[in-house]
Protein backbone atom coordinates (compact mmCIF):
# COMPACT_ATOMS: atom_id res chain seq x y z
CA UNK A 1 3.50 -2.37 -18.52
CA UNK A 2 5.75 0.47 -20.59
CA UNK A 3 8.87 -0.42 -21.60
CA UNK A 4 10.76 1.28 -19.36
CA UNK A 5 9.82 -0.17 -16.19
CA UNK A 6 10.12 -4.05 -18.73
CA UNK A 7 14.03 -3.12 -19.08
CA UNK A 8 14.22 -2.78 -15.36
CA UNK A 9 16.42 -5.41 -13.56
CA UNK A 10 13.94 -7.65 -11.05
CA UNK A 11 14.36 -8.09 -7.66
CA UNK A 12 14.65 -11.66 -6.98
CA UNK A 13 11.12 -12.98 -5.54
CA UNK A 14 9.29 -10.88 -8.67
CA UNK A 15 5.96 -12.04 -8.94
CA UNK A 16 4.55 -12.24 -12.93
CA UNK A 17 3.02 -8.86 -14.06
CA UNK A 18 -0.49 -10.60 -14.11
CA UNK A 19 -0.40 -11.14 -10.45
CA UNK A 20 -0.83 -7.68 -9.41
CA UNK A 21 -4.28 -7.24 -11.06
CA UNK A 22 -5.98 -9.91 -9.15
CA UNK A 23 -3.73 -9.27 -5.70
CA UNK A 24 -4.80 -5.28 -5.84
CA UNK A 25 -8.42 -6.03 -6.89
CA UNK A 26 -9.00 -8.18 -3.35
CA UNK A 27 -6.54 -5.96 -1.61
CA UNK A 28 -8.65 -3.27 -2.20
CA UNK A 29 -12.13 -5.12 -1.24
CA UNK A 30 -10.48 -5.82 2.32
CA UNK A 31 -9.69 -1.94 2.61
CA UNK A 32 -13.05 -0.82 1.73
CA UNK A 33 -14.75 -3.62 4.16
CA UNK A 34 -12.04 -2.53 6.41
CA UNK A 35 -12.98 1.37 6.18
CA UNK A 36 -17.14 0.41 6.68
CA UNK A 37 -16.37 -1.33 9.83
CA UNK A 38 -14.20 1.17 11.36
CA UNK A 39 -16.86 3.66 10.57
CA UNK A 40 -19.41 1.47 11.81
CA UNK A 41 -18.09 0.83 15.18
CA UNK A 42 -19.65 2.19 18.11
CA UNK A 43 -16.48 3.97 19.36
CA UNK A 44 -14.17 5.51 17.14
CA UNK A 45 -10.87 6.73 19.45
CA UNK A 46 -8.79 9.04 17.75
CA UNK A 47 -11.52 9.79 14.88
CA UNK A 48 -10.25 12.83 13.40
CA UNK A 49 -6.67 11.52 13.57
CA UNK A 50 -7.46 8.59 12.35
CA UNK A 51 -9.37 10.05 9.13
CA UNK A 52 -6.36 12.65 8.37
CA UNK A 53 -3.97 8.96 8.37
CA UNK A 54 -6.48 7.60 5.81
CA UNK A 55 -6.77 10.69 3.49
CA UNK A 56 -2.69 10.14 3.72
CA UNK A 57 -2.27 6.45 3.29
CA UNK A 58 -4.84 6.68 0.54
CA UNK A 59 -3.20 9.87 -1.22
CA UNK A 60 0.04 8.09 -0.87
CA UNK A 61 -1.15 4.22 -1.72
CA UNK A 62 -2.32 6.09 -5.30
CA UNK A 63 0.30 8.46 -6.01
CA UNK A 64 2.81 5.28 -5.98
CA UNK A 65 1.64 4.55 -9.48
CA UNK A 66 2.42 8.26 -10.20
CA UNK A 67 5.84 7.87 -9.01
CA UNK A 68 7.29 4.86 -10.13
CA UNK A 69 5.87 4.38 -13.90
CA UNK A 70 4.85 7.80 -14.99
CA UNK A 71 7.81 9.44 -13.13
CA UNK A 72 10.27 6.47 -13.23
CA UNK A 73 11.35 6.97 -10.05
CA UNK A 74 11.83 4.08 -8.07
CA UNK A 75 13.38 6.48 -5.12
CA UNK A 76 10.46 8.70 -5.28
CA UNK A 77 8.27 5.75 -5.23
CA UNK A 78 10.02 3.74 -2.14
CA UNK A 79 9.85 6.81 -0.16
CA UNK A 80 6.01 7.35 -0.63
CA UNK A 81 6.12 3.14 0.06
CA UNK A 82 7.77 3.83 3.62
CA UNK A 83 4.70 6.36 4.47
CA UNK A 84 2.34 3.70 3.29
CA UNK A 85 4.17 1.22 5.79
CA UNK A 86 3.89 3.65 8.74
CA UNK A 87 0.22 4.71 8.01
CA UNK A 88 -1.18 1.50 7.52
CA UNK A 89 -3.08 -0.04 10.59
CA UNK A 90 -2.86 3.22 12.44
CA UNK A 91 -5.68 3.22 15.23
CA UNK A 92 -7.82 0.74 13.42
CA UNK A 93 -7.65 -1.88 16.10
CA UNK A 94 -9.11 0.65 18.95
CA UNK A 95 -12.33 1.05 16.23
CA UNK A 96 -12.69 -2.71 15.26
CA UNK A 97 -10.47 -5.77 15.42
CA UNK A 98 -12.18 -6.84 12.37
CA UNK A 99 -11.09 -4.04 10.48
CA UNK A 100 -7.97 -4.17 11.96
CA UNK A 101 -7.75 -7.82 10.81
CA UNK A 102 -9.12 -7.15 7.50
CA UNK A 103 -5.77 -5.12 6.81
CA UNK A 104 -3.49 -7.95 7.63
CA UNK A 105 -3.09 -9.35 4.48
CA UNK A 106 -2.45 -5.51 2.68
CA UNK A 107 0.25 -4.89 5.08
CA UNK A 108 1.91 -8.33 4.18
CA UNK A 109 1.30 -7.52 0.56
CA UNK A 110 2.83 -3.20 1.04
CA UNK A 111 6.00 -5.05 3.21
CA UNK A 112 6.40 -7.21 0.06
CA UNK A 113 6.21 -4.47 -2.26
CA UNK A 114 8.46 -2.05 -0.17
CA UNK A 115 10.97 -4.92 -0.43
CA UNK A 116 10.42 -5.24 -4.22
CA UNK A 117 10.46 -1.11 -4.91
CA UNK A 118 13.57 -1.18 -2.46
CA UNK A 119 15.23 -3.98 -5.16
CA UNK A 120 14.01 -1.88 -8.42
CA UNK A 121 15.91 1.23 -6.64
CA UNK A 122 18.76 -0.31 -5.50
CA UNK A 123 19.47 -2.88 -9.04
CA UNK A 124 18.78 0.27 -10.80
CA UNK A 125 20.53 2.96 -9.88
């Protein structure tokens, strides 16, 4: 972590830095099973929709990074946050259930983090 974002004020509920590692790594397992299923489904509703919210969520889920440490913008970074909220199991469930399922546990985990960007912003200002 740089030293900026290590002078920050926490949020109460702040999980240890070496938590995130391990969380994202699985995290991102569950998306990519997630993303095989839906593509292996017989009956893909909304495909090309569905793709376009993806290529966004994705875009968005990396360019948080981006935002809040290189940037050091906790704003910029909580409003690219709210997008990954909105976009997150977005016609999955028509596809699959299972890949619907499979992103349970990241939309528990992006809820959590909105709530802990929305505490960097707001202890921060």
């Amino acid at each position: 972590m740089n030293s900026w974002y290590e002078g920050l004020t926490r949020p109460p509920l702040t999980p240890p830095n070496w938590v995130f590692g391990p969380v994202w790594a699985a995290l991102y397992i569950m998306i990519a099973v997630s993303i095989v299923l839906y593509f292996r489904a017989p009956s893909k509703p909304y495909q090309v929709i569905t793709i376009i919210v993806l290529v966004v969520h994705l875009v968005t889920n990396f360019a948080w990074t981006s935002l809040f440490f290189g940037m050091q913008s906790p704003l910029l970074a909580l409003l690219d946050i709210i997008v990954l909220d909105v976009t997150l199991v977005v016609l999955f469930w028509k596809a699959s259930v299972a890949s619907a399922v499979l992103l349970v546990p990241y939309l528990c985990w992006v809820s959590f983090a909105t709530y802990l960007n929305a505490g960097y912003y707001l202890l921060n200002k």
